[in-house]
Protein backbone atom coordinates (compact mmCIF):
# COMPACT_ATOMS: atom_id res chain seq x y z
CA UNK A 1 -93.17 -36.71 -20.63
CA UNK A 2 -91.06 -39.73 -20.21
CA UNK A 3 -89.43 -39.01 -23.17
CA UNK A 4 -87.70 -35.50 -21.74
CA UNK A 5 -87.28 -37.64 -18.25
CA UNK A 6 -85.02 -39.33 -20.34
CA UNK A 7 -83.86 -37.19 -22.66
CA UNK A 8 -82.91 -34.91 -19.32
CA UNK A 9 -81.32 -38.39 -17.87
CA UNK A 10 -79.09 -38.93 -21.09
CA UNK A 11 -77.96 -35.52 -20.61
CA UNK A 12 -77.01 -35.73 -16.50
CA UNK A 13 -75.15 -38.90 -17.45
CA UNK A 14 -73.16 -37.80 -20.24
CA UNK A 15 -72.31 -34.56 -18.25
CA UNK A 16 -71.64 -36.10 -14.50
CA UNK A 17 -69.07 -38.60 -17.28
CA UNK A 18 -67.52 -35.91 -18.54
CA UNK A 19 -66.87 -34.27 -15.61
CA UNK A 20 -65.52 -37.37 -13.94
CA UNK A 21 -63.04 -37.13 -17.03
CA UNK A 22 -62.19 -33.89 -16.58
CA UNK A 23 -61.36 -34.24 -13.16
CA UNK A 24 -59.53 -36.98 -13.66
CA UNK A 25 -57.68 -35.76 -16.50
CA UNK A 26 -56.84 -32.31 -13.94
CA UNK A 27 -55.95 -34.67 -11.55
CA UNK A 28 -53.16 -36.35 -13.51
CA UNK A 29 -51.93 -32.74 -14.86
CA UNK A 30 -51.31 -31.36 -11.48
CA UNK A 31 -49.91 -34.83 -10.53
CA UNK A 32 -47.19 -33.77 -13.47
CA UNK A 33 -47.11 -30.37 -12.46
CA UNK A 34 -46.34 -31.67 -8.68
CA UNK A 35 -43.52 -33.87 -10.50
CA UNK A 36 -42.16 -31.07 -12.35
CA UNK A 37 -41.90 -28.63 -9.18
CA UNK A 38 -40.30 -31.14 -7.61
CA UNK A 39 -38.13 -31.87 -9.88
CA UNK A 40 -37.56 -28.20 -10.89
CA UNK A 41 -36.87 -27.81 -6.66
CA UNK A 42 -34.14 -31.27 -7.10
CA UNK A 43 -32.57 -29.06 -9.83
CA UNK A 44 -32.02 -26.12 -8.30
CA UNK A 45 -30.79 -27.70 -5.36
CA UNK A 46 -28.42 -29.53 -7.34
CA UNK A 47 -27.16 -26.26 -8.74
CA UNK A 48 -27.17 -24.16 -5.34
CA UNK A 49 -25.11 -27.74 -3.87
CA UNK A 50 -22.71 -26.92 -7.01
CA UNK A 51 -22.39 -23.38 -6.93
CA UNK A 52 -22.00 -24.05 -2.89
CA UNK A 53 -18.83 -26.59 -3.92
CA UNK A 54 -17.78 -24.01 -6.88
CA UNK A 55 -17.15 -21.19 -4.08
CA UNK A 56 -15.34 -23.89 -1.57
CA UNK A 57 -12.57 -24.90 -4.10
CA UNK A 58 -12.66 -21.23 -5.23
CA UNK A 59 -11.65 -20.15 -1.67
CA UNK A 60 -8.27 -21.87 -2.12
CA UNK A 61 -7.66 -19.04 -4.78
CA UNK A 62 -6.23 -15.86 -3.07
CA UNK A 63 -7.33 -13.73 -5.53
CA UNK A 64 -11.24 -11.89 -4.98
CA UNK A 65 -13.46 -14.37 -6.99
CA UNK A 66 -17.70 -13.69 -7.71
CA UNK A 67 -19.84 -15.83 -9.45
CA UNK A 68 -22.94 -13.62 -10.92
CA UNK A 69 -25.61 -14.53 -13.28
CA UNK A 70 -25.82 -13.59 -17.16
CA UNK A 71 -27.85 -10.39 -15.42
CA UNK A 72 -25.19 -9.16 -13.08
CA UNK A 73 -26.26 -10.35 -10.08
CA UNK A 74 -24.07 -11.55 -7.17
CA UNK A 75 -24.55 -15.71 -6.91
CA UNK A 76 -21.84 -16.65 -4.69
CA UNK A 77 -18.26 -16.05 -4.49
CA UNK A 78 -15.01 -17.58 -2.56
CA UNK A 79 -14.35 -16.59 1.13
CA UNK A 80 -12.47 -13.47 0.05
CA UNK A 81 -15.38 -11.67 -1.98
CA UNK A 82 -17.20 -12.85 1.04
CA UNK A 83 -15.32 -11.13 3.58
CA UNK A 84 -14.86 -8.01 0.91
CA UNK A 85 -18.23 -7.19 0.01
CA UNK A 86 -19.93 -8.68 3.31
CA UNK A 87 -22.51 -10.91 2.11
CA UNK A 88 -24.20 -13.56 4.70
CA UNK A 89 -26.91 -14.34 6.31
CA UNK A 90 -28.33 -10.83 6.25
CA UNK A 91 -28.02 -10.28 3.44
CA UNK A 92 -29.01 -13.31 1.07
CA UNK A 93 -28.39 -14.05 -2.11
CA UNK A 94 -28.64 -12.92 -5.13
CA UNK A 95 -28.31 -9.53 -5.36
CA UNK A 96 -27.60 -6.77 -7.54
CA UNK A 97 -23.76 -5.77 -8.13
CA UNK A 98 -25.51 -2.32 -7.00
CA UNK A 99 -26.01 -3.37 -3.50
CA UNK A 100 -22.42 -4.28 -3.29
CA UNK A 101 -20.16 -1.29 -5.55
CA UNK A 102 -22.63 1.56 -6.01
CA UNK A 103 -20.32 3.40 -8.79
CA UNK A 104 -22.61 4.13 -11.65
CA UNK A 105 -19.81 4.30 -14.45
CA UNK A 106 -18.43 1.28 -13.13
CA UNK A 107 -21.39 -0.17 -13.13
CA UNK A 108 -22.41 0.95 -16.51
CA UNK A 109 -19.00 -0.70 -17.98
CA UNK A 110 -19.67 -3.82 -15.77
CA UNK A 111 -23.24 -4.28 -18.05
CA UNK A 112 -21.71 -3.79 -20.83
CA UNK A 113 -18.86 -6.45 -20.47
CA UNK A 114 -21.90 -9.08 -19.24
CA UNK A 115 -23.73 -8.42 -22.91
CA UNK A 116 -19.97 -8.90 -24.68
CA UNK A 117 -19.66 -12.83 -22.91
CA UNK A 118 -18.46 -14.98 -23.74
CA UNK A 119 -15.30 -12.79 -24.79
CA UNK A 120 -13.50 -11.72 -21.56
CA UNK A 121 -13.09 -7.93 -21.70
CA UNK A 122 -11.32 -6.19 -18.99
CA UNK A 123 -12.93 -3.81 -16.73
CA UNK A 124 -11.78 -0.37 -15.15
CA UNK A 125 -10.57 -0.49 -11.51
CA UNK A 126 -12.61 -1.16 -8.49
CA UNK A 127 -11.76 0.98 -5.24
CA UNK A 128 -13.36 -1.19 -1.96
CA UNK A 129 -11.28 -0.64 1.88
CA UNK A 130 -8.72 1.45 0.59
CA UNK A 131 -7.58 -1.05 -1.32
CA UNK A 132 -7.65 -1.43 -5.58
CA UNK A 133 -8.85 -4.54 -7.45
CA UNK A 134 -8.42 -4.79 -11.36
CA UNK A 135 -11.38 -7.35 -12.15
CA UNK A 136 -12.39 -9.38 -15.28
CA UNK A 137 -15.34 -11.15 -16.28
CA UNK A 138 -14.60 -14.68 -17.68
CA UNK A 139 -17.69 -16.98 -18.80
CA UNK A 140 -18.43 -19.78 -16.85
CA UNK A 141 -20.69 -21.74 -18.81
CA UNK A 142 -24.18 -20.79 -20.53
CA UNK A 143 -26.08 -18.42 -17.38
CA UNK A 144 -23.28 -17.67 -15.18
CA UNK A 145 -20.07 -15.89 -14.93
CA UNK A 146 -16.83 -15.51 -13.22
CA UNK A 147 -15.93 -11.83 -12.16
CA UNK A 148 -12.17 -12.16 -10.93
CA UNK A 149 -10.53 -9.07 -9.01
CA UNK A 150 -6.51 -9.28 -8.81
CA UNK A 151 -5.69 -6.73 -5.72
CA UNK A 152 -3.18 -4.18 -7.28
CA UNK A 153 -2.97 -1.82 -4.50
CA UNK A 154 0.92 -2.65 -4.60
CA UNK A 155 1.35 -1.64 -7.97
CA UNK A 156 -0.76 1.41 -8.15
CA UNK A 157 1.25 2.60 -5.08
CA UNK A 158 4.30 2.10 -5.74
CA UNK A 159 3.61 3.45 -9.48
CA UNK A 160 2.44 6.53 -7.41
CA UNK A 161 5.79 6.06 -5.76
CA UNK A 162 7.88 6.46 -8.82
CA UNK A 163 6.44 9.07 -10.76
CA UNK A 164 6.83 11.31 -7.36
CA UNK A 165 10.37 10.16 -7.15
CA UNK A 166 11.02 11.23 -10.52
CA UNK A 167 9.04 14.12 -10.28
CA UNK A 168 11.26 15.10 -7.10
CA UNK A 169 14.41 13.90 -8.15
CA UNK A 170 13.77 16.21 -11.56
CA UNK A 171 13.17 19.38 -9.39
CA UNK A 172 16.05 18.52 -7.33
CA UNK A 173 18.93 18.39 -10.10
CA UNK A 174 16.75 21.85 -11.95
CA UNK A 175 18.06 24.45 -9.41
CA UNK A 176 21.50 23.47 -9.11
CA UNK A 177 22.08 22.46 -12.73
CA UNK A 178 20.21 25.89 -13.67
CA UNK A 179 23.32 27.76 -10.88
CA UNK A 180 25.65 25.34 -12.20
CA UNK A 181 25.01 27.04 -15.77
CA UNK A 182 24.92 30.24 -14.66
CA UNK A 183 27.83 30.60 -12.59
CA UNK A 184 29.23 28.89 -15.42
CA UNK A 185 28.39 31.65 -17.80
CA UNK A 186 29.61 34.22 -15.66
CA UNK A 187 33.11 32.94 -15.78
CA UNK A 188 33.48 33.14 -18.79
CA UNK A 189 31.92 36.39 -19.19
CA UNK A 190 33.92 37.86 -16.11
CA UNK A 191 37.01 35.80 -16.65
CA UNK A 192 39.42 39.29 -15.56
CA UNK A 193 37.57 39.56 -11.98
CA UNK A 194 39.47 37.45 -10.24
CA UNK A 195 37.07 37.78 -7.44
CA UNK A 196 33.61 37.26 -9.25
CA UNK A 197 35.14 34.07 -10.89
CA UNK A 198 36.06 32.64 -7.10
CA UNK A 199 33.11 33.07 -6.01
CA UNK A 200 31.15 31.49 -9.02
CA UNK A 201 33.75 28.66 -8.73
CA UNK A 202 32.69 28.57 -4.83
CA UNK A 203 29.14 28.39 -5.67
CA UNK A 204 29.75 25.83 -8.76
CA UNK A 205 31.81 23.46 -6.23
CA UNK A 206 29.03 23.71 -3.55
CA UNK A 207 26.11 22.73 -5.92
CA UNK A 208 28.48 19.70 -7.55
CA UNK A 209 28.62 18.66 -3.87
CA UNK A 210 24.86 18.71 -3.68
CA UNK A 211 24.36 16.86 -6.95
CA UNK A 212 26.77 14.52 -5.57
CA UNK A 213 25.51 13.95 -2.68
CA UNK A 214 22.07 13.45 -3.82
CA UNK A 215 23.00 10.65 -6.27
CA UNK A 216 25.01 8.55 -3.95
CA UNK A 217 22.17 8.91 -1.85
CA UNK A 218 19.80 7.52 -5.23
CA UNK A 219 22.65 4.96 -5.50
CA UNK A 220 22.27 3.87 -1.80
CA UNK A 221 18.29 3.71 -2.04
CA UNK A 222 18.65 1.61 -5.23
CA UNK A 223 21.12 -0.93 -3.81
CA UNK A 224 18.92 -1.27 -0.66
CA UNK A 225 15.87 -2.32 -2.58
CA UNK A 226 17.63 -4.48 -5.55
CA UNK A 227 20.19 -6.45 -3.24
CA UNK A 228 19.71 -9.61 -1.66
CA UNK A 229 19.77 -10.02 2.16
CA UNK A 230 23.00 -11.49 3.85
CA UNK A 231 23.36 -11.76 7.35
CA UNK A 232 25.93 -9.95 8.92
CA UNK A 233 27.25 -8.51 12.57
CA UNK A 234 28.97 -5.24 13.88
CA UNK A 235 29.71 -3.73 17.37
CA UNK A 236 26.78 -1.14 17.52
CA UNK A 237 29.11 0.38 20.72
CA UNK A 238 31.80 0.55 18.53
CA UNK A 239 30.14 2.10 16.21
CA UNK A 240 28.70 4.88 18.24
CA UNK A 241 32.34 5.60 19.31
CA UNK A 242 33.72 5.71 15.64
CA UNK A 243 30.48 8.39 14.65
CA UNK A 244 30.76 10.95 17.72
CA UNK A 245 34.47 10.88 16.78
CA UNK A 246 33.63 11.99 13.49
CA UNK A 247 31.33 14.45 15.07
CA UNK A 248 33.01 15.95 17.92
CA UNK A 249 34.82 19.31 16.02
CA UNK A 250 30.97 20.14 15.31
CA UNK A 251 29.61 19.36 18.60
CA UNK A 252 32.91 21.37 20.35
CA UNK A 253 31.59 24.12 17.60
CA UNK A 254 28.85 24.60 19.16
CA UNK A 255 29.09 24.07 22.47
CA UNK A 256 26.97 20.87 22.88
CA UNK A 257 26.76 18.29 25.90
CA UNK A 258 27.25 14.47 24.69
CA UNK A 259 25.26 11.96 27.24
CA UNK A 260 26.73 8.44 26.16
CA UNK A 261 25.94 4.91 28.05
CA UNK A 262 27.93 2.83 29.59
CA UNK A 263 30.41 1.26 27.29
CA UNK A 264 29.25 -2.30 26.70
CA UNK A 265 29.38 -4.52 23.56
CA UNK A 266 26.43 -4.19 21.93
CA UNK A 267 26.20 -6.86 19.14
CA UNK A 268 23.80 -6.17 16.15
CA UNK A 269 22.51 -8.25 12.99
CA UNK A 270 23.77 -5.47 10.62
CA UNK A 271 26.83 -4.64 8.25
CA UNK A 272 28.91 -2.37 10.02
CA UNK A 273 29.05 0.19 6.84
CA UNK A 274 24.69 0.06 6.93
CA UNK A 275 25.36 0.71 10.62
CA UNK A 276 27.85 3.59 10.24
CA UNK A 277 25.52 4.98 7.71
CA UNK A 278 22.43 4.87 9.42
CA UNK A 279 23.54 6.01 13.11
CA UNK A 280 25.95 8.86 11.20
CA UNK A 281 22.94 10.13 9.47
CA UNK A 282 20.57 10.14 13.18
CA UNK A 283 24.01 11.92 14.79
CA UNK A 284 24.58 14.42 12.08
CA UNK A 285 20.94 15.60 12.36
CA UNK A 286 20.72 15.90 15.77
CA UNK A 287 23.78 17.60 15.74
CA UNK A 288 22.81 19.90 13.00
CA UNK A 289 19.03 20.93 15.02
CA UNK A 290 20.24 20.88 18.38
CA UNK A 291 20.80 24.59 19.66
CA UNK A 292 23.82 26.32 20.60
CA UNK A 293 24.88 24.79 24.56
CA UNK A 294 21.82 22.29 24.60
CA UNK A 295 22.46 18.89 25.30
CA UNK A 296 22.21 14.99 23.58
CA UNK A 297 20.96 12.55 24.98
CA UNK A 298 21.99 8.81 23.53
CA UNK A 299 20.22 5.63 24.72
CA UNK A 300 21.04 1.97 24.35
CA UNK A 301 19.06 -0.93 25.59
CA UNK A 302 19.32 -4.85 25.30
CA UNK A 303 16.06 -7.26 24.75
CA UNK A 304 15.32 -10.79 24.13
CA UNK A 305 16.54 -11.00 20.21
CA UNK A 306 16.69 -6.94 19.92
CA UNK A 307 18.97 -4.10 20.52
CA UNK A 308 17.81 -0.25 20.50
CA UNK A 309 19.22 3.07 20.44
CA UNK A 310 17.88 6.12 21.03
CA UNK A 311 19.03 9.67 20.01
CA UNK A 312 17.01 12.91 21.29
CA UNK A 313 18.32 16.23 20.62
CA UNK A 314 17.03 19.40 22.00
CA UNK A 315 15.96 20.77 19.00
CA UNK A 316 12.87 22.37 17.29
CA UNK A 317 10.89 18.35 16.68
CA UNK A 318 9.36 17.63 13.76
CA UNK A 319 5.36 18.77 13.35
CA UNK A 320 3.23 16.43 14.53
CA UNK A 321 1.53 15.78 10.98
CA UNK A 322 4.97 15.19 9.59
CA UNK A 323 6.03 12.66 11.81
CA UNK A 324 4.27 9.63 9.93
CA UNK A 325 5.44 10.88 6.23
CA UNK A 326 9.44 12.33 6.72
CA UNK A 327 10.28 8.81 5.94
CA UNK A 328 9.31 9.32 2.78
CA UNK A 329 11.57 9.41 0.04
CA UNK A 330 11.72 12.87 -1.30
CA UNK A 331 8.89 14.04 1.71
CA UNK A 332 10.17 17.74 3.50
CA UNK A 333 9.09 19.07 6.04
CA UNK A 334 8.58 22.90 6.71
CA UNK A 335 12.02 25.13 5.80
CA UNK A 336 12.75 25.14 9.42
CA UNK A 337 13.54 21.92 10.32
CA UNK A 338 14.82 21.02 6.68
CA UNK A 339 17.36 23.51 6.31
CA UNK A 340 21.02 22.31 6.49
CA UNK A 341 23.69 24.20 8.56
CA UNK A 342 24.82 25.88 4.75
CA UNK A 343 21.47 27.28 4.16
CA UNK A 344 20.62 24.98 1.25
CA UNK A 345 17.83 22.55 1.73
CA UNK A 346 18.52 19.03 2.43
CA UNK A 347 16.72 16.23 -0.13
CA UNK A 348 14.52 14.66 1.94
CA UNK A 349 16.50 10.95 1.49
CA UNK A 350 18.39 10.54 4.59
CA UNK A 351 15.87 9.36 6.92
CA UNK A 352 14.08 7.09 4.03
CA UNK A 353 17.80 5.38 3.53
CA UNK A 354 17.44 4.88 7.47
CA UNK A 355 14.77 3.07 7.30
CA UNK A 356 15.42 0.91 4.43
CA UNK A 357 18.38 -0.22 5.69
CA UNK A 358 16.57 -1.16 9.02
CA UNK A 359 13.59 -2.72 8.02
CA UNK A 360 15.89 -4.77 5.05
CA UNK A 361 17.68 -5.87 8.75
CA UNK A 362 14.22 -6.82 10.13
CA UNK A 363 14.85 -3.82 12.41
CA UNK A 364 12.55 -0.71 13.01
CA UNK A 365 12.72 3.24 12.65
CA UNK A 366 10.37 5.15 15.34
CA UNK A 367 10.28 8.98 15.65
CA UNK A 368 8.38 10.82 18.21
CA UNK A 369 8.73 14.78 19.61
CA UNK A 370 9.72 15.06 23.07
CA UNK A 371 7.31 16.62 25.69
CA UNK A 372 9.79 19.27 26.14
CA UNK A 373 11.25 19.86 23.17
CA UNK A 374 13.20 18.23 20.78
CA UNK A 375 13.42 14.93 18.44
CA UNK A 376 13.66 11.32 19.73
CA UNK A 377 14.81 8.79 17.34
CA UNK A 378 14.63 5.60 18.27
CA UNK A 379 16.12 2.35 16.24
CA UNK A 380 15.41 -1.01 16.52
CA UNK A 381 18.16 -3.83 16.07
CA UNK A 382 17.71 -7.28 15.36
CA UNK A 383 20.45 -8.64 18.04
């Protein structure tokens, strides 16, 4: 019996030792596995502090910079991702590109280009606030990546720009080329009628007026955008004088009442020749709408570092939906208002030279309908 006391003794002992070795030995691992967590925690606080610096020096960048992980998701970014895709404290990161661009082929693409890393392959356009980014991944280091996003909205628009000015300017030359040829034809097919062939010469001379007109108008548009700015000064007074002048045989024509201001010098930041141009072109179509007997009414005013003048006929006005777009190169409105005083339609360039010209002379174009009737153009001079 006191053998199995023992016996049963031996076996407590060794048991109650190995246990106390075990739980020492447990002890020490989770002492290690305390020291790794913290360690792992130092680490990542290390990186977040980085990552936090990364998007502070990226901020000086103008350009829309993100920082996303080898899986896509959003990390960080510069101030202008921050304020594009409107990340913060609500919303905390990381998160899925998804949350930010939901555009599944985008998207799709944007995967793809994360598996091909470390190249740096382009990706299709990104549409965010009306406004259009061209973005590219580049690698930044092993696990992360930099997605940058140049803003081309400038370029896309004013690629938009030019393929509707050609696409304008072609349909513009077609119909008088096309009675050009024509009338051309039927000269020499009628060359005994004396009276068919003056009339096809009639109709030949007006449409080489047209085409005329509408490339010195291409001409002034081009030599707006491509020439450099030089300050110089006119009389805008005098200049009013030296345009209803011009004007007066068609106002007498029909029958229309001139209100001019006081005659003052009015001095102006502005060639006189841009000047002539611009008020001539205002004159002529208020002239041209204005019905038979009405009356125009001409406005000038002086401000701190501005001059303005106002012209408001008593016309038909421009539709209100119009108003915003008939500054638009090549942009027509409806028949009514377009149609010049020969019954061929204008080219939709005059009032887009206008306000070139001005805004070139820091100066501003504003058109509004009168309440009873009638346009009211009013331009801005820098003084």
């Amino acid at each position: 019996m006191k053998i199995w006391f023992a016996l049963l003794f031996i076996a407590l002992l060794w048991s109650w030792s190995k246990q106390r070795r075990y739980s020492k030995e447990l002890r020490k691992k989770e002492q290690e596995i305390q020291q790794l967590n913290e360690e792992k925690a130092r680490l990542q606080q290390t990186l977040s502090t980085r990552g936090q610096r990364l998007d502070v020096l990226l901020s000086s960048v103008t350009e829309v910079v993100v920082r996303v992980d080898k899986l896509g998701r959003v990390l960080g970014g510069n101030a202008q991702a921050q304020q594009l895709f409107q990340w913060g404290k609500l919303l905390p990161l990381p998160q899925a590109m998804l949350i930010f661009y939901r555009h599944h082929a985008w998207l799709k693409e944007y995967q793809q280009a994360l598996n091909q890393l470390p190249t740096s392959p382009e990706l299709p356009e990104m549409k965010l606030q009306q406004r259009v980014f061209k973005p590219r991944l580049v690698p930044l280091g092993e696990d992360q990546a930099l997605l940058l996003c140049m803003d081309v909205t400038a370029y896309v628009s004013l690629q938009r720009q030019q393929k509707t000015l050609l696409a304008n300017l072609m349909h513009d030359l077609k119909t008088p080329l096309t009675s050009l040829l024509g009338y051309a034809r039927n000269i020499e097919r009628f060359v005994e009628h004396k009276e068919l062939c003056l009339e096809a010469a009639s109709v030949i001379a007006q449409e080489a007026k047209h085409i005329n007109h509408l490339m010195n108008s291409m001409l002034t548009l081009e030599h707006i955008t491509q020439q450099e700015y030089e300050t110089a000064n006119c009389d805008l007074n005098q200049v009013l004088t030296h345009v209803w002048q011009v004007l007066q045989p068609r106002l007498s024509e029909k029958n229309i009442n001139l209100h001019l201001p006081p005659s003052a010098k009015l001095p102006i930041i502005m060639a006189e020749a841009d000047c002539v141009r611009i008020v001539m072109n205002i004159a002529e179509n208020a002239v041209k709408f204005a019905p038979v007997s009405s009356a125009i009414d001409v406005v000038t005013a002086q401000q701190q570092g501005c001059t303005s003048l106002t012209i408001t006929d008593q016309g038909c006005g421009i539709a209100e939906q119009h108003l915003e777009r008939v500054t638009e190169r090549f942009y027509r409105v409806d028949e009514t208002r377009n149609q010049t005083e020969q019954g061929q339609q204008g080219h939709g360039l005059g009032l887009a030279i206008v306000q070139e010209i001005l805004e070139r002379d820091h100066g501003q174009l504003r058109l509004s309908n009168h309440e009873n009737g009638g346009l009211v153009v009013r331009m801005q001079f820098k003084a």
